[in-house]
PDB file of N, CA and C in Angstrom:
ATOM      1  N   UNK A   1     -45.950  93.127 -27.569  1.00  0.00           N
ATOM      2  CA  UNK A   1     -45.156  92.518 -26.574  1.00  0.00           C
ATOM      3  C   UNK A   1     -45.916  91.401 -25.866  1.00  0.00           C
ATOM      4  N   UNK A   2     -45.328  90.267 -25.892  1.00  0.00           N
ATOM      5  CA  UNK A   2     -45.869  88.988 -25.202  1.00  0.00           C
ATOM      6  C   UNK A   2     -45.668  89.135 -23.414  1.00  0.00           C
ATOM      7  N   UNK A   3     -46.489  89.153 -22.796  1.00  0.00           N
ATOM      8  CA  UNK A   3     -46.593  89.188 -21.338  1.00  0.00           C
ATOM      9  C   UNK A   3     -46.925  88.339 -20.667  1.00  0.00           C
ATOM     10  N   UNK A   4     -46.543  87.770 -19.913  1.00  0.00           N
ATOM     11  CA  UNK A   4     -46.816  86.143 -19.305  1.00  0.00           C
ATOM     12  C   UNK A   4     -47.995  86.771 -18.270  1.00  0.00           C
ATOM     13  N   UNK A   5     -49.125  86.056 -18.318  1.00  0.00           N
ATOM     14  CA  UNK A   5     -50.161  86.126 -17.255  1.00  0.00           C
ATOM     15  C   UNK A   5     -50.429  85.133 -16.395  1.00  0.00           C
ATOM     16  N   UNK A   6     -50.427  85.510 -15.383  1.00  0.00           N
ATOM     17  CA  UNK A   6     -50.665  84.688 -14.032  1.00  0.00           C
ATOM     18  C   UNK A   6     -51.639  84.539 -13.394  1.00  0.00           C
ATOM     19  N   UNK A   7     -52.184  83.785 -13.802  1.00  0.00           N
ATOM     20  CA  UNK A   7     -53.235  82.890 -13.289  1.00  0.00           C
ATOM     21  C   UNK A   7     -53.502  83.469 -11.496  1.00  0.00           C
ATOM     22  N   UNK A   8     -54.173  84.033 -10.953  1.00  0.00           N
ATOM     23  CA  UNK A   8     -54.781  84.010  -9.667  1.00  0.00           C
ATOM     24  C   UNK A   8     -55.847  83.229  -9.384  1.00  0.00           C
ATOM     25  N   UNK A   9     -55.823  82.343  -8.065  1.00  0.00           N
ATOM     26  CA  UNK A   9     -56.256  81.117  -7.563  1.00  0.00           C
ATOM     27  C   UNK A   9     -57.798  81.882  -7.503  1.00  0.00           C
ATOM     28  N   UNK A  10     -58.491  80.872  -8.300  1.00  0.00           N
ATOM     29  CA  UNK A  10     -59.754  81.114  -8.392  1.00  0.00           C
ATOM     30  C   UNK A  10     -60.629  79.915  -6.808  1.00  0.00           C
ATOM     31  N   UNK A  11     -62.039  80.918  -7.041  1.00  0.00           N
ATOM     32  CA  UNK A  11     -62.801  79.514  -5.974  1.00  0.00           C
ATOM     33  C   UNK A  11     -62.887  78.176  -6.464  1.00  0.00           C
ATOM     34  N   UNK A  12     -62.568  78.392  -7.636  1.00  0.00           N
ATOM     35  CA  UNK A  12     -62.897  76.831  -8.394  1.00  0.00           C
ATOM     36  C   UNK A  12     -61.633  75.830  -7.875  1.00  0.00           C
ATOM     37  N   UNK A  13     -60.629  76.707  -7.710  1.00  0.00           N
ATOM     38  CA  UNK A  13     -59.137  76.301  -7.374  1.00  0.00           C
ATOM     39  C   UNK A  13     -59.283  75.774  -6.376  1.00  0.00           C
ATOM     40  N   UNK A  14     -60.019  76.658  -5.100  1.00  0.00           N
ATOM     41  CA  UNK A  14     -59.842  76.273  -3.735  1.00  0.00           C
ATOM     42  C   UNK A  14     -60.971  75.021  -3.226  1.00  0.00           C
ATOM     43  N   UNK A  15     -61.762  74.874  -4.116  1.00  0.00           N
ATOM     44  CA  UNK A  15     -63.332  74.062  -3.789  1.00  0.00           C
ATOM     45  C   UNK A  15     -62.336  72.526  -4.731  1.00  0.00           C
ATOM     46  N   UNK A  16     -61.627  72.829  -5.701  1.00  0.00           N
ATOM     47  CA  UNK A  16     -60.784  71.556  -6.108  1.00  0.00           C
ATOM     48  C   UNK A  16     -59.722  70.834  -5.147  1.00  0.00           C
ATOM     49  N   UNK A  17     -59.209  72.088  -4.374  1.00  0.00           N
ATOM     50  CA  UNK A  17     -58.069  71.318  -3.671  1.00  0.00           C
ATOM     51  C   UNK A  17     -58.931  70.821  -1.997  1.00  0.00           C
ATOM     52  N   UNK A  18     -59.708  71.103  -1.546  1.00  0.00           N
ATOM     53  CA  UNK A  18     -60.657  70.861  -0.265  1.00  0.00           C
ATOM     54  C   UNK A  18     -60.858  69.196  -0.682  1.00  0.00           C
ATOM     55  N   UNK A  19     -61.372  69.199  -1.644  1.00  0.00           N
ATOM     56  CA  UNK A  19     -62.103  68.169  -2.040  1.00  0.00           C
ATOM     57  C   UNK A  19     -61.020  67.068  -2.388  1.00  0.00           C
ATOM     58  N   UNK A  20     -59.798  67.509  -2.628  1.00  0.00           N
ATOM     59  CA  UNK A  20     -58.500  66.504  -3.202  1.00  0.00           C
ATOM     60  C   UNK A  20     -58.075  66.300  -1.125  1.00  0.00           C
ATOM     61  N   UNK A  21     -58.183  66.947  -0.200  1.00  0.00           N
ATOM     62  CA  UNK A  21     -57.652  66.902   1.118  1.00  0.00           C
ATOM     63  C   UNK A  21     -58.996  66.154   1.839  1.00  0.00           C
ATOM     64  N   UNK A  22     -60.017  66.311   0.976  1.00  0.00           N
ATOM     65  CA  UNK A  22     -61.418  65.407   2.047  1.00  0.00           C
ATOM     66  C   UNK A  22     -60.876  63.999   1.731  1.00  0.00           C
ATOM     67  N   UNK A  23     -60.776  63.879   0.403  1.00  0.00           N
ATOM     68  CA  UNK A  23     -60.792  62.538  -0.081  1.00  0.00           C
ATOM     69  C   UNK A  23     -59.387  61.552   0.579  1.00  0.00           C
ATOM     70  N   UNK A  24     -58.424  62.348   0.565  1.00  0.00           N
ATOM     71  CA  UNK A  24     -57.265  61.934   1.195  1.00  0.00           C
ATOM     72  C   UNK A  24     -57.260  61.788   2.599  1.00  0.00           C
ATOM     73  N   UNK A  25     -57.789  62.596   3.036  1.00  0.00           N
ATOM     74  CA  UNK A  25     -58.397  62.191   4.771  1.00  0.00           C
ATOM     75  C   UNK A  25     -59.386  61.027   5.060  1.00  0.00           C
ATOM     76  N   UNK A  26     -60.692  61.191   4.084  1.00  0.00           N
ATOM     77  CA  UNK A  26     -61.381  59.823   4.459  1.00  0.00           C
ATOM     78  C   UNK A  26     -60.392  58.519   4.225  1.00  0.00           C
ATOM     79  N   UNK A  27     -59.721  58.542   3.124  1.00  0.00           N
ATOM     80  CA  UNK A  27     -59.017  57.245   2.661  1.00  0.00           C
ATOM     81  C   UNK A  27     -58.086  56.724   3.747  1.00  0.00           C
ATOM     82  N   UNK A  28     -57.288  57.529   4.251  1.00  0.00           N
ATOM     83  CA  UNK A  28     -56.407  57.206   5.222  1.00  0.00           C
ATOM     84  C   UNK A  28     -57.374  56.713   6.592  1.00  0.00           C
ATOM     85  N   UNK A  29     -58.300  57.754   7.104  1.00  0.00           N
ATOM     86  CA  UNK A  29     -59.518  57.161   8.191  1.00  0.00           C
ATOM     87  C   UNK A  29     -59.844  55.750   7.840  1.00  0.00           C
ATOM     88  N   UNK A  30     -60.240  55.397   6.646  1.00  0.00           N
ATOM     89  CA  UNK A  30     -60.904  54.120   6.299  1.00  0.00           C
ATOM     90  C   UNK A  30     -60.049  53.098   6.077  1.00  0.00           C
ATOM     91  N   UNK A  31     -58.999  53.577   6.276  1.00  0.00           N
ATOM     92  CA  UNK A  31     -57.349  52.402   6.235  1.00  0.00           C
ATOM     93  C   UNK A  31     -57.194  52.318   7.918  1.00  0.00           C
ATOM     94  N   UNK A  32     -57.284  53.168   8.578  1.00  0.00           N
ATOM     95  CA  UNK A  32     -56.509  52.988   9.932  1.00  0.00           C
ATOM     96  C   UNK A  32     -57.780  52.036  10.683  1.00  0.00           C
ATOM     97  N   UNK A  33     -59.029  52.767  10.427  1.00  0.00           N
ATOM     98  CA  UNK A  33     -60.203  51.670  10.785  1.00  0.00           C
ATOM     99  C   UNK A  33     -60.125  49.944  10.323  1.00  0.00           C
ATOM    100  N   UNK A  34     -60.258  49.976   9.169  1.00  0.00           N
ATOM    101  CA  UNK A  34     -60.059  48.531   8.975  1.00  0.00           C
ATOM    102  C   UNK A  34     -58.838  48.005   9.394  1.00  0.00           C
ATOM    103  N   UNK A  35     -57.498  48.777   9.848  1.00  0.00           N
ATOM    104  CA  UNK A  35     -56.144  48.232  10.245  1.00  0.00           C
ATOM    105  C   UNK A  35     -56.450  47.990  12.068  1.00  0.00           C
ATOM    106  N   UNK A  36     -57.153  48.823  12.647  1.00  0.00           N
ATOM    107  CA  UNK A  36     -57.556  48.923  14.004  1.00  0.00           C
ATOM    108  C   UNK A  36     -58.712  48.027  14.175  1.00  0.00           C
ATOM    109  N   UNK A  37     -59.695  47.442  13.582  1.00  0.00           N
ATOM    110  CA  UNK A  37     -60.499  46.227  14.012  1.00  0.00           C
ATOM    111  C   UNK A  37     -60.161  45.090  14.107  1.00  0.00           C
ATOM    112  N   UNK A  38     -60.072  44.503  15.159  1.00  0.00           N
ATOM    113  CA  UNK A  38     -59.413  43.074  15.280  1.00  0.00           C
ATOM    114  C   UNK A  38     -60.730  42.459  15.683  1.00  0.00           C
ATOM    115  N   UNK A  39     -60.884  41.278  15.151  1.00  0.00           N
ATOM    116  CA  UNK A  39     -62.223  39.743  15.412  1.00  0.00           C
ATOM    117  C   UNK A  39     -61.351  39.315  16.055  1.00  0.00           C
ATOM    118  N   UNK A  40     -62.057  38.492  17.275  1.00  0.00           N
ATOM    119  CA  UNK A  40     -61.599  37.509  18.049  1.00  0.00           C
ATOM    120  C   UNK A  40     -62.619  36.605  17.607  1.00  0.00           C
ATOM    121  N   UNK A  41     -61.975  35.503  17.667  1.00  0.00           N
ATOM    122  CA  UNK A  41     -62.640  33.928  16.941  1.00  0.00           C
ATOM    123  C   UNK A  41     -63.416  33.424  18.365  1.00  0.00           C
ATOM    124  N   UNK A  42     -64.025  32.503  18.353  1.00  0.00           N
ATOM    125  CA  UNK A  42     -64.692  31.643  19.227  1.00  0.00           C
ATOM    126  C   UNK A  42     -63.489  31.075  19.706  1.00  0.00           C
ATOM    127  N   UNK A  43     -63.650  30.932  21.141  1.00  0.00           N
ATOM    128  CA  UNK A  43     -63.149  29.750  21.939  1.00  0.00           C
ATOM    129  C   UNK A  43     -62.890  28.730  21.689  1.00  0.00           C
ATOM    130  N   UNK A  44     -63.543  28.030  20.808  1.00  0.00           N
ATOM    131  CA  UNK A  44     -63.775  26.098  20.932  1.00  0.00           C
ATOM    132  C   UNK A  44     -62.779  25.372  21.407  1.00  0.00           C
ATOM    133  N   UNK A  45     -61.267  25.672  21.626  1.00  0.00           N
ATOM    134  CA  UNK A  45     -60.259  24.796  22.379  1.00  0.00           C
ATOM    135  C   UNK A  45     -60.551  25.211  23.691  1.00  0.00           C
ATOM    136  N   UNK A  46     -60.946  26.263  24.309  1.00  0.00           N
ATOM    137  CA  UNK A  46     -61.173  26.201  25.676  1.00  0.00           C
ATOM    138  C   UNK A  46     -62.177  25.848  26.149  1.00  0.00           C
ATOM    139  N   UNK A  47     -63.154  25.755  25.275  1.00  0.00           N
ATOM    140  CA  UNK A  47     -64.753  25.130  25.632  1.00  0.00           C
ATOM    141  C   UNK A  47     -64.278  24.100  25.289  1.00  0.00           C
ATOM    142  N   UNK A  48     -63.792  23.029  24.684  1.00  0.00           N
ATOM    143  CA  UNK A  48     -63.624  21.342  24.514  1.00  0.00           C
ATOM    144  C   UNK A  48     -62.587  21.534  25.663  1.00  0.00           C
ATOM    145  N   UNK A  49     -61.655  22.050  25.860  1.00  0.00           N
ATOM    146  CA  UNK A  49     -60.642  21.424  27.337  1.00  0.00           C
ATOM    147  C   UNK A  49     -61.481  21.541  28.503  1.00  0.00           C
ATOM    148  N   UNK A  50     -62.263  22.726  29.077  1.00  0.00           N
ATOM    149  CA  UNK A  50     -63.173  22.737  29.827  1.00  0.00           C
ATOM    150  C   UNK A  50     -63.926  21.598  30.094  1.00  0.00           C
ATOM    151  N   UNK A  51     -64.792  21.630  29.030  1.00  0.00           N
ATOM    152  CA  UNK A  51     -66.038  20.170  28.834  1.00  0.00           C
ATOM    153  C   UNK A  51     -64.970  18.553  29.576  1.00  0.00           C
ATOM    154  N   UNK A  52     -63.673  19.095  28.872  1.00  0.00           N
ATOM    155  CA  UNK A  52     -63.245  17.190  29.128  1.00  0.00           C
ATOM    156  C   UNK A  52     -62.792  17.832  30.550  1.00  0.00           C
ATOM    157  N   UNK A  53     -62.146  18.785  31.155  1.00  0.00           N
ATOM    158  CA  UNK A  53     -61.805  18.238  32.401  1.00  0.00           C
ATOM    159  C   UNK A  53     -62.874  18.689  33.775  1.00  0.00           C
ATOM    160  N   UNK A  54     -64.153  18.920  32.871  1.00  0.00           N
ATOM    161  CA  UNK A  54     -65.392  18.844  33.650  1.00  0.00           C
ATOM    162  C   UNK A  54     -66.012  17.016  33.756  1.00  0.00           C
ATOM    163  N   UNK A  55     -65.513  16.947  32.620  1.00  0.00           N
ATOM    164  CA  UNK A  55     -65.729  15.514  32.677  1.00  0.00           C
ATOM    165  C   UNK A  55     -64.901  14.450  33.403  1.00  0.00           C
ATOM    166  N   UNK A  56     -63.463  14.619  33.306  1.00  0.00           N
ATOM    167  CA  UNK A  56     -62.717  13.971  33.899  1.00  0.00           C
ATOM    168  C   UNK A  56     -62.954  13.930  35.306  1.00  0.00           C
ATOM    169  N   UNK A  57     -63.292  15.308  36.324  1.00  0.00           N
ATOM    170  CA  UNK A  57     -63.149  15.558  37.665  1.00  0.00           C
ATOM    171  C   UNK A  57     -65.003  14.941  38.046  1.00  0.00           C
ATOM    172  N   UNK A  58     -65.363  14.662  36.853  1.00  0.00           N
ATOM    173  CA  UNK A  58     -67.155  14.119  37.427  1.00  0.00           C
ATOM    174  C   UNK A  58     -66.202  12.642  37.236  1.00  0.00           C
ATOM    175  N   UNK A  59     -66.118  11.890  36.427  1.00  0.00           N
ATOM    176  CA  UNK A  59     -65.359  10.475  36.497  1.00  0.00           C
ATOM    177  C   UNK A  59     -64.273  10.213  37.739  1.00  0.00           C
ATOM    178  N   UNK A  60     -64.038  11.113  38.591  1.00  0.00           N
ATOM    179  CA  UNK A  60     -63.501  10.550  39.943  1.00  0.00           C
ATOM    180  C   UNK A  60     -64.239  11.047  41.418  1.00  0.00           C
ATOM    181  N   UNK A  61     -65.650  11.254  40.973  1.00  0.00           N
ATOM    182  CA  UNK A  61     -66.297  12.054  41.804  1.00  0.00           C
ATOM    183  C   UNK A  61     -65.961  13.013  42.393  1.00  0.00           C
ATOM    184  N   UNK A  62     -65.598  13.867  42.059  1.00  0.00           N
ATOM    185  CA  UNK A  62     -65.547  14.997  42.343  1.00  0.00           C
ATOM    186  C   UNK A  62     -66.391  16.221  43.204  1.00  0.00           C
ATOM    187  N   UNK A  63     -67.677  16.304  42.810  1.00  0.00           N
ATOM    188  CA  UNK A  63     -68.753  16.801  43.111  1.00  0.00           C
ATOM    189  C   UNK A  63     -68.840  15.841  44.836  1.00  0.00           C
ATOM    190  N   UNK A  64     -68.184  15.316  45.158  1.00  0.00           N
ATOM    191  CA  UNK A  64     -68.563  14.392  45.863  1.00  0.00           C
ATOM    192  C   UNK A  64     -67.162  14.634  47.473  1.00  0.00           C
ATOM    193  N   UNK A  65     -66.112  14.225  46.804  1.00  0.00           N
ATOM    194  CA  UNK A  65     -64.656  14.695  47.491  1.00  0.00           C
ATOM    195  C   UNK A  65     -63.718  15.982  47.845  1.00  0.00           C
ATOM    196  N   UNK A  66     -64.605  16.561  46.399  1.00  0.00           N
ATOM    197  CA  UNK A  66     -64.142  18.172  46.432  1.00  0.00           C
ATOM    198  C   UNK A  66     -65.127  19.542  45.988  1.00  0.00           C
ATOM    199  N   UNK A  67     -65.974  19.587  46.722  1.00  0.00           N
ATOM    200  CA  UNK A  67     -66.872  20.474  46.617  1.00  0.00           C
ATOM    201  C   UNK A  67     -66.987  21.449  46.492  1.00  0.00           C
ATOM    202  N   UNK A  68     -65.738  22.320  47.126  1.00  0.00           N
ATOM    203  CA  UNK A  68     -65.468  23.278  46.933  1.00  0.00           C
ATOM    204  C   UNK A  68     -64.695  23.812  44.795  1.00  0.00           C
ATOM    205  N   UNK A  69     -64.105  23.077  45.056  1.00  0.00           N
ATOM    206  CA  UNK A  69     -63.395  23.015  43.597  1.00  0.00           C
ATOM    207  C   UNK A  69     -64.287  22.914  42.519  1.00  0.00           C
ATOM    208  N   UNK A  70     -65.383  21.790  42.376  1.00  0.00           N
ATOM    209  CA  UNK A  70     -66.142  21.477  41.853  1.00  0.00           C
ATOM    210  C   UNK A  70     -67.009  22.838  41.622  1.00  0.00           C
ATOM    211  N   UNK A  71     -67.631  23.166  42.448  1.00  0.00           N
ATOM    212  CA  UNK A  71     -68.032  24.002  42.844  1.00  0.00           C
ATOM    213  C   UNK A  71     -67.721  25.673  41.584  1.00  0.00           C
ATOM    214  N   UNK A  72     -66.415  26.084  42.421  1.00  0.00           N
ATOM    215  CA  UNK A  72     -65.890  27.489  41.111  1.00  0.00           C
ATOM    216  C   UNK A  72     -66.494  26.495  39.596  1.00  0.00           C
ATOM    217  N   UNK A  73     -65.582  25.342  39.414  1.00  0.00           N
ATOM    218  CA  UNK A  73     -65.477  24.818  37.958  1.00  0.00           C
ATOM    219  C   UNK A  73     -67.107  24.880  37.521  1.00  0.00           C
ATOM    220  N   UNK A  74     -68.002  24.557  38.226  1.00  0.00           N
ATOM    221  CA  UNK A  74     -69.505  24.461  37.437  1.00  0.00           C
ATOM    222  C   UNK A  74     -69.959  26.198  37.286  1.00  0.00           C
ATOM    223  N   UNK A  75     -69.691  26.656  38.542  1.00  0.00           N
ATOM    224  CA  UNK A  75     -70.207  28.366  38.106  1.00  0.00           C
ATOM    225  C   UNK A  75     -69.625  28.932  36.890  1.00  0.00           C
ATOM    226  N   UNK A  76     -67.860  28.602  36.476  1.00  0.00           N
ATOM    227  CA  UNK A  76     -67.496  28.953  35.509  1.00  0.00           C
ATOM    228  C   UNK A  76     -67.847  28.936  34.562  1.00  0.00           C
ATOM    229  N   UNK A  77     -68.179  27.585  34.742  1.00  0.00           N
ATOM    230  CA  UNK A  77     -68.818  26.489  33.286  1.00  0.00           C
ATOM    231  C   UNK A  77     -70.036  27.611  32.722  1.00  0.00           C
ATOM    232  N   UNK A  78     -70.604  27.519  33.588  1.00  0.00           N
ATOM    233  CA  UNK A  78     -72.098  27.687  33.434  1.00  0.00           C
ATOM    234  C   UNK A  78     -71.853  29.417  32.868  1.00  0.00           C
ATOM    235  N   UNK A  79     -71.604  30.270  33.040  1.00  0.00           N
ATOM    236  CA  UNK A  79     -71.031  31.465  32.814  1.00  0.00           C
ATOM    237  C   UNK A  79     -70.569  31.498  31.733  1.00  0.00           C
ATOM    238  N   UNK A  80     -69.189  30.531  31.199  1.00  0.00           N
ATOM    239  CA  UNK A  80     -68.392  30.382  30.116  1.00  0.00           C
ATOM    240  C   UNK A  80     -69.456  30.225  29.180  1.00  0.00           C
ATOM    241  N   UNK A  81     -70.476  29.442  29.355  1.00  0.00           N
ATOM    242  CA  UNK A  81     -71.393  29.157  28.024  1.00  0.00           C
ATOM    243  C   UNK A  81     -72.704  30.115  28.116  1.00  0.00           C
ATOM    244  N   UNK A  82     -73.061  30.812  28.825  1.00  0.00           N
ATOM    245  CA  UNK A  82     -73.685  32.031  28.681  1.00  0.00           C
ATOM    246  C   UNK A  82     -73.161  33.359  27.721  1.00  0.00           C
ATOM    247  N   UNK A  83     -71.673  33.385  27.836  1.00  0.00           N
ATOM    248  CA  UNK A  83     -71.057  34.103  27.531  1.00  0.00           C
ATOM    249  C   UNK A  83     -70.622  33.670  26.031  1.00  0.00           C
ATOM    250  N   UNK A  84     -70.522  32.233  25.508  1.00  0.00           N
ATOM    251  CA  UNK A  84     -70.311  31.856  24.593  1.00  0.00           C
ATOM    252  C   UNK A  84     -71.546  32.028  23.854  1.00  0.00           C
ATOM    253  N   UNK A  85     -72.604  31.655  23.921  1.00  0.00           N
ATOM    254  CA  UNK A  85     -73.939  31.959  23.458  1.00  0.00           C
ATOM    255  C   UNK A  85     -74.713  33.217  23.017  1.00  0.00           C
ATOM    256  N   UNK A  86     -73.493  34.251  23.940  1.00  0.00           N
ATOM    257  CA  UNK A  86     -74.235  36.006  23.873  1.00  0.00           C
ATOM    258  C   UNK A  86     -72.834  36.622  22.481  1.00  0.00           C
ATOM    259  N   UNK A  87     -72.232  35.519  22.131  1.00  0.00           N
ATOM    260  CA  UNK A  87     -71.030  35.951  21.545  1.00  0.00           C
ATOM    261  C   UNK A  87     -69.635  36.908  21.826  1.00  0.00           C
ATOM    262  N   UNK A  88     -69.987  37.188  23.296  1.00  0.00           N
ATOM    263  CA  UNK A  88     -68.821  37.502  24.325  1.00  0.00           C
ATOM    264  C   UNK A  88     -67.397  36.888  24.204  1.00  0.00           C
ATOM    265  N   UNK A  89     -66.878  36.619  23.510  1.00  0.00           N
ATOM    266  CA  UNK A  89     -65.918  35.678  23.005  1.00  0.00           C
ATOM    267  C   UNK A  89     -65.190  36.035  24.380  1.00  0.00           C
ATOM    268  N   UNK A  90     -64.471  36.663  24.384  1.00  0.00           N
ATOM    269  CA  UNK A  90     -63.166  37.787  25.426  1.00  0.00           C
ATOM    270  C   UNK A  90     -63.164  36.695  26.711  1.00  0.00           C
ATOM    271  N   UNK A  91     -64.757  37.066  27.465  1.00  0.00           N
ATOM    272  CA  UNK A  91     -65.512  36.929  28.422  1.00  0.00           C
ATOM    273  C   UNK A  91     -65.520  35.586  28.566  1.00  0.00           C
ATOM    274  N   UNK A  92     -66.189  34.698  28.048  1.00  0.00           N
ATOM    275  CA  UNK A  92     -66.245  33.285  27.373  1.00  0.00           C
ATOM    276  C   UNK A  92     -64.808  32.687  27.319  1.00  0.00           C
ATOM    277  N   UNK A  93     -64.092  32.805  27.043  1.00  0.00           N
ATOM    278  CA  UNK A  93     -62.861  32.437  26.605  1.00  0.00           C
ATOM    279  C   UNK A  93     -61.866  32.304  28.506  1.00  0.00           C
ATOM    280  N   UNK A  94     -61.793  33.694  28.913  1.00  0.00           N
ATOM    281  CA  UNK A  94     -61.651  33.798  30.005  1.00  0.00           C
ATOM    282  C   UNK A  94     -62.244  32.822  31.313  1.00  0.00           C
ATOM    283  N   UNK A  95     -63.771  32.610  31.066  1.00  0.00           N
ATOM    284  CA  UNK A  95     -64.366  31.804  31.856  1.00  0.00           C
ATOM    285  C   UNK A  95     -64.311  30.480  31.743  1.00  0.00           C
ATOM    286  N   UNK A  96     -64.059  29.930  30.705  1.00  0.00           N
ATOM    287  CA  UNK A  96     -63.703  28.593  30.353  1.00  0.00           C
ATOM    288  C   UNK A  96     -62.454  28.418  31.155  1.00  0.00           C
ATOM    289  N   UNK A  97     -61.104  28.928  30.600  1.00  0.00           N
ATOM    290  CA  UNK A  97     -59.804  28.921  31.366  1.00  0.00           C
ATOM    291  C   UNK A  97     -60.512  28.592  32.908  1.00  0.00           C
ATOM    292  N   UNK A  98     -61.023  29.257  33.364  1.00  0.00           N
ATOM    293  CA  UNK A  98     -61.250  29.609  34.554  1.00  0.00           C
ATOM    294  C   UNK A  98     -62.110  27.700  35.377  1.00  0.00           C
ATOM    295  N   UNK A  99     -62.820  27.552  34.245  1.00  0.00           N
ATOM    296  CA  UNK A  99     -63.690  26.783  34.940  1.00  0.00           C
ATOM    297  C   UNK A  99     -62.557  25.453  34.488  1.00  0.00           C
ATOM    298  N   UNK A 100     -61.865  25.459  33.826  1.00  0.00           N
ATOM    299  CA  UNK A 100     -60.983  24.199  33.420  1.00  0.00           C
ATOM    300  C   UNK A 100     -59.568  24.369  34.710  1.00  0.00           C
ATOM    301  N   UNK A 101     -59.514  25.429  34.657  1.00  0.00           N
ATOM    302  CA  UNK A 101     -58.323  24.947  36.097  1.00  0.00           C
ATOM    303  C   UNK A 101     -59.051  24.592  37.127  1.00  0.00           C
ATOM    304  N   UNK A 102     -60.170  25.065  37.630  1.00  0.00           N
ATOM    305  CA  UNK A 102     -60.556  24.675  38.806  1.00  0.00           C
ATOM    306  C   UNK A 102     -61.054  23.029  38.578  1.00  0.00           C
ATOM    307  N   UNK A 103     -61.426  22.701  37.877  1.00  0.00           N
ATOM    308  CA  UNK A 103     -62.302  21.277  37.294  1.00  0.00           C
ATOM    309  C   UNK A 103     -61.033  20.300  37.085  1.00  0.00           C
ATOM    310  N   UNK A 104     -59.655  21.026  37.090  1.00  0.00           N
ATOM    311  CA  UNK A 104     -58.280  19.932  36.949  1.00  0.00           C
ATOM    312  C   UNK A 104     -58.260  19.839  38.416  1.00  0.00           C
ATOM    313  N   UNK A 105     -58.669  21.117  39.279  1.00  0.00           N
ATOM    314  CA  UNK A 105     -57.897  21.285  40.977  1.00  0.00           C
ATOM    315  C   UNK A 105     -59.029  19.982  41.471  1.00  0.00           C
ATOM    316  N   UNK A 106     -59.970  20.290  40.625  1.00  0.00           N
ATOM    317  CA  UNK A 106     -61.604  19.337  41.857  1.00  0.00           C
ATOM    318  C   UNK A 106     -60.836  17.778  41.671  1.00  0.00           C
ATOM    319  N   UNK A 107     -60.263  16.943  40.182  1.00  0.00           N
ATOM    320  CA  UNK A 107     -60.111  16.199  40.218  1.00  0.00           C
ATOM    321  C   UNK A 107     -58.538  15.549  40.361  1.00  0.00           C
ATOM    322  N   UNK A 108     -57.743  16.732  40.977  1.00  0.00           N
ATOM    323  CA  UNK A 108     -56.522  16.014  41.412  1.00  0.00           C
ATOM    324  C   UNK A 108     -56.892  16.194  42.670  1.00  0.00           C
ATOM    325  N   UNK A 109     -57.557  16.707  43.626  1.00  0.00           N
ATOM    326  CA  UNK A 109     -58.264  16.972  45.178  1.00  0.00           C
ATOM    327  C   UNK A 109     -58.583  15.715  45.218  1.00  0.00           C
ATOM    328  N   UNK A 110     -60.038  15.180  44.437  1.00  0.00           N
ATOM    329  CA  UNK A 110     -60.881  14.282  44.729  1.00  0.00           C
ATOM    330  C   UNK A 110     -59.861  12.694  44.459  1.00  0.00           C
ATOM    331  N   UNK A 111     -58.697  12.317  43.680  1.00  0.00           N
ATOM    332  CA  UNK A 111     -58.070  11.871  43.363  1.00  0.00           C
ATOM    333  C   UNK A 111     -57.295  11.788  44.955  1.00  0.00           C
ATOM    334  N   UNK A 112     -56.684  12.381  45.175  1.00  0.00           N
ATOM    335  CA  UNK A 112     -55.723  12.585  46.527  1.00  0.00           C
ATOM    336  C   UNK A 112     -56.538  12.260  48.076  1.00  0.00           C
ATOM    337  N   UNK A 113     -57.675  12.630  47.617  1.00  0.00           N
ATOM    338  CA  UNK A 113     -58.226  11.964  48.737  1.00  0.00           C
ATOM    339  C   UNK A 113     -59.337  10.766  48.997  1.00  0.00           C
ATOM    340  N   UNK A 114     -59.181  10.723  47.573  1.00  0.00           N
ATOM    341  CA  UNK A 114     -60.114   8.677  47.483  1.00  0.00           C
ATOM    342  C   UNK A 114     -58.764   8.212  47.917  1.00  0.00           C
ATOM    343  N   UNK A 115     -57.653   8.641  47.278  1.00  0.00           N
ATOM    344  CA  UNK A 115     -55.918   7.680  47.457  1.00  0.00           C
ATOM    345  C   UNK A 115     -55.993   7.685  49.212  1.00  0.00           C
ATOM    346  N   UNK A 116     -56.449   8.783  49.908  1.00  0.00           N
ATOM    347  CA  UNK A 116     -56.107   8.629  51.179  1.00  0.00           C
ATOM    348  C   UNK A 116     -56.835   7.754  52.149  1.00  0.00           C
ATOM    349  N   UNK A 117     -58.028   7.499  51.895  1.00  0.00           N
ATOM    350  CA  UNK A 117     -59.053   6.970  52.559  1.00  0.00           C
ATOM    351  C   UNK A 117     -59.552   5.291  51.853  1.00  0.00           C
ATOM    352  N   UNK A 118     -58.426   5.284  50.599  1.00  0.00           N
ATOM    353  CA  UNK A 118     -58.213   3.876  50.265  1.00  0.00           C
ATOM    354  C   UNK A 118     -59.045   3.573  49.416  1.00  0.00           C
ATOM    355  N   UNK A 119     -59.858   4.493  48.817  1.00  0.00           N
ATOM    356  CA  UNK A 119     -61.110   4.365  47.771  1.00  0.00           C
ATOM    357  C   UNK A 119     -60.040   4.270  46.411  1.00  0.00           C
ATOM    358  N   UNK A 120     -59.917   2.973  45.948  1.00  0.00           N
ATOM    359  CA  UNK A 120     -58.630   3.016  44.683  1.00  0.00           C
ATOM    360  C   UNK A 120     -59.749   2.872  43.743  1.00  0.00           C
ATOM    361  N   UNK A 121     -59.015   3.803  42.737  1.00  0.00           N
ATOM    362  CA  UNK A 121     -60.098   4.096  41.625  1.00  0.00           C
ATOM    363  C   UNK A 121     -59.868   2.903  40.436  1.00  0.00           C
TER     364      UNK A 121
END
C-alpha cells in the first residue's frame, strides 16, 4: 500500500525561511534609506543675489546713510559664507536670504535719504 508521507518542518526548513525574512527586511531597510536621504545642493543663487545686492547698497553708500541695515546685511554676509565653507548648506542658504534683504533695505534707506537731503546720485 502506497502512503503519502509528510514531510515535518525540519531546522533546515526554519534556518531557510529566517534567512528568506532577513534578506527581505534588509532590502526593503536599504530602499526606504536611500528613498529617505535627500542632498541639498549649494546655494550659489543666493550667494550671487546676496554678493550683488551687497554690492549695489555699497554703490549708494550705504554703510554710510544706513548703518543700521548695512549693518544685519554684513553680519549675515559674513555668517552666510562661514556656513557656506563648513558645507552647512540649510544654514548658508538661510543666511544669505537674510543678508540680501537687509542689503536691498540698506540701499533703498540710503537711496531715500541721499533723495532727501539732495545728494542726487
Amino acid at each position: 500500500m502506497l502512503t503519502a508521507k509528510t514531510e515535518e518542518p525540519t531546522l533546515f526548513h526554519f534556518n531557510k525561511l529566517i534567512r528568506f525574512y532577513i534578506l527581505r527586511l534588509s532590502l526593503l531597510l536599504g530602499a526606504f534609506l536611500l528613498v529617505s536621504c535627500q542632498t541639498i545642493s549649494a546655494p550659489n543663487d543666493e550667494y550671487a543675489l546676496a554678493r550683488a545686492a551687497i554690492e549695489a547698497a555699497k554703490s549708494v553708500q550705504a554703510p554710510r546713510h544706513s548703518p543700521g541695515y548695512w549693518n544685519q546685511a554684513e553680519v549675515a554676509y559674513k555668517k552666510a559664507k562661514f556656513y557656506y565653507e563648513e558645507h552647512d548648506w540649510e544654514e548658508a542658504r538661510a543666511e544669505f536670504i537674510r543678508a540680501r534683504t537687509a542689503a536691498e533695505k540698506a540701499e533703498n534707506s540710503a537711496r531715500l535719504i541721499r533723495r532727501k537731503i539732495g545728494d542726487f546720485l
